[in-house]
N, C-alpha and C. Protein backbone atom coordinates (compact mmCIF):
# COMPACT_ATOMS: atom_id res chain seq x y z
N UNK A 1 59.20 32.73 39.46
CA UNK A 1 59.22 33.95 38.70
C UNK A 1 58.28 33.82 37.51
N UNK A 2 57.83 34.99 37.16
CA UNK A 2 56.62 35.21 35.99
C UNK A 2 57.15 35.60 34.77
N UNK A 3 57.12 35.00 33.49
CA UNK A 3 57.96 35.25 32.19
C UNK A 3 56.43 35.99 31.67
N UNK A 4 56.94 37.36 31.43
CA UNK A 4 56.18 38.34 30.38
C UNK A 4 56.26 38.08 28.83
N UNK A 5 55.37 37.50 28.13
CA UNK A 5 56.00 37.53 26.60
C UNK A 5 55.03 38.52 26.08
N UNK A 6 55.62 39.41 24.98
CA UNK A 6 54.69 40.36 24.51
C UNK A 6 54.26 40.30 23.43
N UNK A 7 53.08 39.62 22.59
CA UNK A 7 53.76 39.31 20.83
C UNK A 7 51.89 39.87 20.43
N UNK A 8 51.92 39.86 19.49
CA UNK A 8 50.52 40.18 19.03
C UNK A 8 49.91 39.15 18.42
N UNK A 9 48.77 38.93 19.13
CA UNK A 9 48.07 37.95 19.07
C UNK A 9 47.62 37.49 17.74
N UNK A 10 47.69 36.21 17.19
CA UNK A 10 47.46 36.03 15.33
C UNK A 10 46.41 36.30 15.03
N UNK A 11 45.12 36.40 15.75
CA UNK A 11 43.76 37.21 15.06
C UNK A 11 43.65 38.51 15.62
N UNK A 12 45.05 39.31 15.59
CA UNK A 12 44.94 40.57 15.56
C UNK A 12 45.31 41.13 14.22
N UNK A 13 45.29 42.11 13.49
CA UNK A 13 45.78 43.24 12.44
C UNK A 13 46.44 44.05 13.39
N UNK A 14 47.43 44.27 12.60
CA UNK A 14 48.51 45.38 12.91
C UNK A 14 48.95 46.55 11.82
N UNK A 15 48.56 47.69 11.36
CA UNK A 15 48.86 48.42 10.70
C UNK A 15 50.33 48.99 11.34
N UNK A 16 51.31 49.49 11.14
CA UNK A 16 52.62 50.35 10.74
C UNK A 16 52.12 51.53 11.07
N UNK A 17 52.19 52.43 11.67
CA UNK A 17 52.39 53.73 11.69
C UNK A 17 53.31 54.50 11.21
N UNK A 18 53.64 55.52 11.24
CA UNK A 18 54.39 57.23 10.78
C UNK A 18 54.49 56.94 11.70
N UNK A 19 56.35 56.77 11.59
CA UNK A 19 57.02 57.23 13.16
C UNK A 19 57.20 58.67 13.53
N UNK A 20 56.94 59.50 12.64
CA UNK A 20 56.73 60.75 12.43
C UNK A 20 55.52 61.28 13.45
N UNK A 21 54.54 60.49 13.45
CA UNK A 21 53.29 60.97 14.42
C UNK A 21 53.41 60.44 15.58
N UNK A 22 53.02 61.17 16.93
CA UNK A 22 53.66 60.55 18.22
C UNK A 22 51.84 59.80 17.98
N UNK A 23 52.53 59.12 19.72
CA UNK A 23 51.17 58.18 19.76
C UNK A 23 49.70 59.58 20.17
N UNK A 24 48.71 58.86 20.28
CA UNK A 24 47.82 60.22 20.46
C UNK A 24 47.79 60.46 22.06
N UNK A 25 47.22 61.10 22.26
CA UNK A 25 46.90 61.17 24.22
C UNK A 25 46.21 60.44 24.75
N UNK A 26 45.47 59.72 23.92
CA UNK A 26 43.99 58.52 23.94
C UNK A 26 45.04 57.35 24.28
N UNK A 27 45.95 57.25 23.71
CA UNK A 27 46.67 55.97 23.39
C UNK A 27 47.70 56.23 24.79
N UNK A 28 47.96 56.78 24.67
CA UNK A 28 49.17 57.29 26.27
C UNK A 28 48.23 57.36 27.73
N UNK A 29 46.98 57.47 27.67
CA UNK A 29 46.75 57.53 28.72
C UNK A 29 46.04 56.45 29.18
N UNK A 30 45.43 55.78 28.07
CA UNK A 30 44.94 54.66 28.09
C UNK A 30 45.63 53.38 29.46
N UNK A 31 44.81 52.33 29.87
CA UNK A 31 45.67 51.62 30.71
C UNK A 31 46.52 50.90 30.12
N UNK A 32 47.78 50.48 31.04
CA UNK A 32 48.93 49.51 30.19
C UNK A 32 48.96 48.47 30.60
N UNK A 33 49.20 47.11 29.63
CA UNK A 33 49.08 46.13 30.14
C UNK A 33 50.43 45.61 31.36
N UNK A 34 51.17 46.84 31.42
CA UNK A 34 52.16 46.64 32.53
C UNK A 34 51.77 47.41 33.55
N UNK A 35 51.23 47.21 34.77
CA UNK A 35 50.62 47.36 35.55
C UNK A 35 51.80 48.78 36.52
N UNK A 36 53.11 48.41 36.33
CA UNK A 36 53.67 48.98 36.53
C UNK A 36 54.21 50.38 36.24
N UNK A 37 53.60 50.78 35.46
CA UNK A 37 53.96 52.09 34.46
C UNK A 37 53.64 53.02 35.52
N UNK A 38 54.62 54.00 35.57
CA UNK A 38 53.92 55.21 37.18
C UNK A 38 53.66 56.00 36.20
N UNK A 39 52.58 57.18 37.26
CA UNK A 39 51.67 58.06 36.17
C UNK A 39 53.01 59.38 35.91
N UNK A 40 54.06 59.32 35.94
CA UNK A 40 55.31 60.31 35.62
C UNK A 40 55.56 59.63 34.35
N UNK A 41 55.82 57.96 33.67
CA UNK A 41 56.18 57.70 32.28
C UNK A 41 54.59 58.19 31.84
N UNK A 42 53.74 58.23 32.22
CA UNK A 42 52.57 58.64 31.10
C UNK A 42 52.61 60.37 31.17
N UNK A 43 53.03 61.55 31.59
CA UNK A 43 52.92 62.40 31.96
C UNK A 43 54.04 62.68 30.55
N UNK A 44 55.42 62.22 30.74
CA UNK A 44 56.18 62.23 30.17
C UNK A 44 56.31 62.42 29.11
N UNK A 45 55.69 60.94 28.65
CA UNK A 45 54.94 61.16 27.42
C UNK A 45 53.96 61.60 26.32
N UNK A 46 52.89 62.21 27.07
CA UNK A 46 51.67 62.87 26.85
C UNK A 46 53.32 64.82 26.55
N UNK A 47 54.01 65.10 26.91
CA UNK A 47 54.97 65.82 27.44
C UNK A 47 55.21 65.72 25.84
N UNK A 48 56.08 64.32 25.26
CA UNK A 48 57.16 64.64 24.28
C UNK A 48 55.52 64.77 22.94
N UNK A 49 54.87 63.81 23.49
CA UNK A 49 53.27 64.25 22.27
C UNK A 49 52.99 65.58 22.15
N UNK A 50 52.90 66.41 22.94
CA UNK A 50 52.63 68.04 22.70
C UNK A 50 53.64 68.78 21.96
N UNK A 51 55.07 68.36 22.94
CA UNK A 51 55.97 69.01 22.03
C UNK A 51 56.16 68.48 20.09
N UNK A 52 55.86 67.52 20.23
CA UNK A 52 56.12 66.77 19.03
C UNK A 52 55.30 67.06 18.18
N UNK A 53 54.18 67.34 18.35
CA UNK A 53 53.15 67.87 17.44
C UNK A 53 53.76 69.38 17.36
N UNK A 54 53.80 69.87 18.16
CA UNK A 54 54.71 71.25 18.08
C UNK A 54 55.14 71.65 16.50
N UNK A 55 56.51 71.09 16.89
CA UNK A 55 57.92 70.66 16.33
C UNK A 55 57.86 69.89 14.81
N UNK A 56 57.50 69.03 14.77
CA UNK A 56 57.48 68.46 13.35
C UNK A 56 56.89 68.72 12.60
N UNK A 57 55.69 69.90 12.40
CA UNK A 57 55.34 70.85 11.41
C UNK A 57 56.16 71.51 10.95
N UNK A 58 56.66 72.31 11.71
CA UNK A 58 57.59 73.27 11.69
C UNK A 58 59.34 72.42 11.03
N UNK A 59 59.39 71.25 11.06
CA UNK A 59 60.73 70.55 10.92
C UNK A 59 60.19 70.33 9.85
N UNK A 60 59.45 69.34 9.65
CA UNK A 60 59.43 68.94 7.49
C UNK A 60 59.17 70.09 6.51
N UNK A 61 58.47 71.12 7.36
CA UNK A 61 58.18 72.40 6.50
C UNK A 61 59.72 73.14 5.48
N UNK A 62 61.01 72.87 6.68
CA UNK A 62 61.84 72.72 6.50
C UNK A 62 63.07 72.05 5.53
N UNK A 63 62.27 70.94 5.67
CA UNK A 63 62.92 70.00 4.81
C UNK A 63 63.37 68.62 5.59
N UNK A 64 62.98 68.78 6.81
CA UNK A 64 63.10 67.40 7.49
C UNK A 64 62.41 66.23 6.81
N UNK A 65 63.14 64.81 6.64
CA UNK A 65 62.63 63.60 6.06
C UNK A 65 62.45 62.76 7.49
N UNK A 66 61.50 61.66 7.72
CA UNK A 66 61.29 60.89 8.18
C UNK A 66 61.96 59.71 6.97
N UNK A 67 62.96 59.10 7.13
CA UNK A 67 63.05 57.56 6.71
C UNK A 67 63.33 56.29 7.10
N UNK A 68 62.75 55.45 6.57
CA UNK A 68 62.84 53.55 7.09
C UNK A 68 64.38 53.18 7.13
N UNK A 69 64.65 52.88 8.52
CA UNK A 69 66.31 52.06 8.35
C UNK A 69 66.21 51.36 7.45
N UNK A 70 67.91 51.37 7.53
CA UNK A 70 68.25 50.09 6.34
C UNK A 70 68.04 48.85 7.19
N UNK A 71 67.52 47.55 6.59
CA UNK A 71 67.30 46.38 6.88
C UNK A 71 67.97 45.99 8.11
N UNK A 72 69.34 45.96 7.85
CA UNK A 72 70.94 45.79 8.32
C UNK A 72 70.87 46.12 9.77
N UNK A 73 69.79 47.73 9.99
CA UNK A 73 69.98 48.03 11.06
C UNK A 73 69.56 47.43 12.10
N UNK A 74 69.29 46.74 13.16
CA UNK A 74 68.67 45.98 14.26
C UNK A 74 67.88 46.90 15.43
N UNK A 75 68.90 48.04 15.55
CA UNK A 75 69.01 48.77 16.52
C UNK A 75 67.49 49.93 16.31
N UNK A 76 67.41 50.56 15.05
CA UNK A 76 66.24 51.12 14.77
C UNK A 76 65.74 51.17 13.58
N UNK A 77 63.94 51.60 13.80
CA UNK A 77 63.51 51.34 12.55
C UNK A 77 63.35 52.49 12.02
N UNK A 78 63.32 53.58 11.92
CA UNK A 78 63.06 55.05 11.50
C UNK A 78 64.24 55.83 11.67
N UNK A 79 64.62 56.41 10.76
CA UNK A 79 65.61 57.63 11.16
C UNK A 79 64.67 59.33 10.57
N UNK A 80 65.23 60.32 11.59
CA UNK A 80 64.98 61.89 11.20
C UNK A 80 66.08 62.57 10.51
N UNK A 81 65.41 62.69 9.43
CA UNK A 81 67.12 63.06 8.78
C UNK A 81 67.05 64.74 8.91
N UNK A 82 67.85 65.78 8.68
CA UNK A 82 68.12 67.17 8.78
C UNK A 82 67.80 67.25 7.49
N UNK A 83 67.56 68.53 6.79
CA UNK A 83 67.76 68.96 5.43
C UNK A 83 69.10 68.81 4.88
N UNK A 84 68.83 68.09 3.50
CA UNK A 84 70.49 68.17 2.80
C UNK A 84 71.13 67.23 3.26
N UNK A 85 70.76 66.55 3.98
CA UNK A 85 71.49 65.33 4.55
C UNK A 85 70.90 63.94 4.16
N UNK A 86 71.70 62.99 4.30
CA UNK A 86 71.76 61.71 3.93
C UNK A 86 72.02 60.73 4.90
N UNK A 87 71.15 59.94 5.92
CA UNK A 87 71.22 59.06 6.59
C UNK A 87 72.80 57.94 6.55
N UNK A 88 72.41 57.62 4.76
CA UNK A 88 73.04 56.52 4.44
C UNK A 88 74.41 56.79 3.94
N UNK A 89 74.75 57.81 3.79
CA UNK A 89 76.19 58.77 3.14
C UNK A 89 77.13 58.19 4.70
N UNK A 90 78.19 57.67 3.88
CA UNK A 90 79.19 56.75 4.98
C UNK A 90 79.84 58.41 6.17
N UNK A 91 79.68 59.89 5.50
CA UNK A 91 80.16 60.91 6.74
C UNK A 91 79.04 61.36 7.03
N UNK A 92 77.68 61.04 7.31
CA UNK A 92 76.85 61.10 7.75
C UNK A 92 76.99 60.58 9.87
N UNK A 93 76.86 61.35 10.51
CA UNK A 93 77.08 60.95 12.03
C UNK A 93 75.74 61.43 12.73
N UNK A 94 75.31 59.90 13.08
CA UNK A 94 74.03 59.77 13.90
C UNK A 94 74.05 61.09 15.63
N UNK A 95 73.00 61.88 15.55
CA UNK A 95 73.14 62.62 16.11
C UNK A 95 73.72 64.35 15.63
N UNK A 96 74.05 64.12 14.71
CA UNK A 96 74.45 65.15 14.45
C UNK A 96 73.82 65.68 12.53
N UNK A 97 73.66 64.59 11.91
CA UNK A 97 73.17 64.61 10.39
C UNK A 97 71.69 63.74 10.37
N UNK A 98 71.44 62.97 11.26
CA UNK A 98 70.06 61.89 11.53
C UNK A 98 70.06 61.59 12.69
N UNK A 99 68.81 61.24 13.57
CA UNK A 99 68.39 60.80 14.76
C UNK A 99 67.76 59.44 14.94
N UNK A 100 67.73 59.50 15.19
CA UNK A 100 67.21 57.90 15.97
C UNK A 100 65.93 57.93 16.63
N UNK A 101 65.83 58.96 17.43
CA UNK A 101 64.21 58.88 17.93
C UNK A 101 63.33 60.25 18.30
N UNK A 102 62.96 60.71 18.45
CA UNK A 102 61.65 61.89 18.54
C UNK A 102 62.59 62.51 19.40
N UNK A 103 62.57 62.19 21.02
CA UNK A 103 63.59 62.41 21.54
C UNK A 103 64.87 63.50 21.64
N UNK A 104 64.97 62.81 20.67
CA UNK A 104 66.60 63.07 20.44
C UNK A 104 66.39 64.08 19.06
N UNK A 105 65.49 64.15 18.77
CA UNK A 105 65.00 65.60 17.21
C UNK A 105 65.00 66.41 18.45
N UNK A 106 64.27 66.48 19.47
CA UNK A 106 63.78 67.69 20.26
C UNK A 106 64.79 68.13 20.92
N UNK A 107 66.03 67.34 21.59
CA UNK A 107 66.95 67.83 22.07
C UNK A 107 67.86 68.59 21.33
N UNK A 108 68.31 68.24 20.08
CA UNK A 108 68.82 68.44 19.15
C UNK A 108 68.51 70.31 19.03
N UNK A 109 66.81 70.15 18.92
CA UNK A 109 66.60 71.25 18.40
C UNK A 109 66.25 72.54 19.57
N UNK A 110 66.30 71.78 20.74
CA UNK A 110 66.55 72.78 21.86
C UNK A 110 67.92 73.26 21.84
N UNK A 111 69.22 72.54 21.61
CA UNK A 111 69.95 73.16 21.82
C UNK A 111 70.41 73.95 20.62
N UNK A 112 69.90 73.48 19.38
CA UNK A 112 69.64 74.77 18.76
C UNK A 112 69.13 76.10 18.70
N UNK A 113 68.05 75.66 19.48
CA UNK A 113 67.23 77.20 19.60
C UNK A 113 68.13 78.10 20.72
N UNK A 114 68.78 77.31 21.92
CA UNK A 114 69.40 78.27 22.55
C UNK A 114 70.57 78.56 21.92
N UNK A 115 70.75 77.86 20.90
CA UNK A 115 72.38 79.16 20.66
C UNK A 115 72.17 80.04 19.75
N UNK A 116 70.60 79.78 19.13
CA UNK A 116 70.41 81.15 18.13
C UNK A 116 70.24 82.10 19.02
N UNK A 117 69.56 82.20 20.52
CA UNK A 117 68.89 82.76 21.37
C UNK A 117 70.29 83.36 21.88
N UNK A 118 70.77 82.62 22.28
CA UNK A 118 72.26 83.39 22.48
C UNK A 118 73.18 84.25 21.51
N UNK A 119 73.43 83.45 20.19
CA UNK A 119 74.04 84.36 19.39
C UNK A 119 73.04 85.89 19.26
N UNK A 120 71.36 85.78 19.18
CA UNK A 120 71.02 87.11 19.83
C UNK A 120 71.11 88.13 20.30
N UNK A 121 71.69 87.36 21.37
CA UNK A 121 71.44 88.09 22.51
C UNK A 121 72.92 88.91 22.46
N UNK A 122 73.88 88.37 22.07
CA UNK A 122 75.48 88.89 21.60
C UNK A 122 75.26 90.23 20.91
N UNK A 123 74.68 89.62 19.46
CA UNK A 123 74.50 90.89 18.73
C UNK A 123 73.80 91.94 19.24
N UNK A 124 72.90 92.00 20.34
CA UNK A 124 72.21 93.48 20.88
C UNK A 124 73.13 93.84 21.79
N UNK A 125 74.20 93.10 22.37
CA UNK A 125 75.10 93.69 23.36
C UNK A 125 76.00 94.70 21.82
N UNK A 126 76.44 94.50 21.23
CA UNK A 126 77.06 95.30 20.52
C UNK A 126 76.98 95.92 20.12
């Protein structure tokens, strides 16, 4: 069996990005060094990049924060916080007051949009 290690090489630089900015389309379509990637995870993704550029104008315009986990956390390094909300506030509930990944902002805010779309659609029935 073949052990994959993935680490960045020591005469490389590595800048940090804005988890806020998806990767570009250059970077997603580019080849992967996992040979395995089917062209549906790059499709996918090129997918949440459109929407995401979309969407996060329109979200910080708002008042959406992008912030750095706490140290502590292992699990992730960025949280999306909502307006008025506080990541770190102990009744703060992941998913519902902060997110975890791009993802999970967009789902969030789909199923927002359909229940404004619905509550809508209520009020013209009446």
């Amino acid at each position: 069996s073949v052990s994959i290690i993935a680490a960045t090489p020591t005469d490389c630089r590595t800048k940090p990005k804005d988890p806020a900015i998806p990767l570009s389309e250059s970077s997603l379509s580019s080849s992967s060094s996992f040979e395995s990637q089917s062209k549906n995870d790059t499709s996918s993704g090129r997918n949440l990049c459109e929407k995401w550029n979309k969407l996060w104008p329109r979200l910080s315009k708002a008042g959406w924060k992008c912030v750095k986990a706490p140290l502590k956390n292992l699990q992730h390094e960025y949280y999306w916080v909502r307006p008025g909300r506080d990541a770190r506030a102990e009744d703060s509930q992941l998913g519902v007051d902060y997110f975890a990944s791009q993802q999970d902002v967009l789902d969030y805010q789909k199923r927002e949009d359909e229940a404004d779309d619905a509550a809508k659609e209520n009020r013209k029935r009446k």
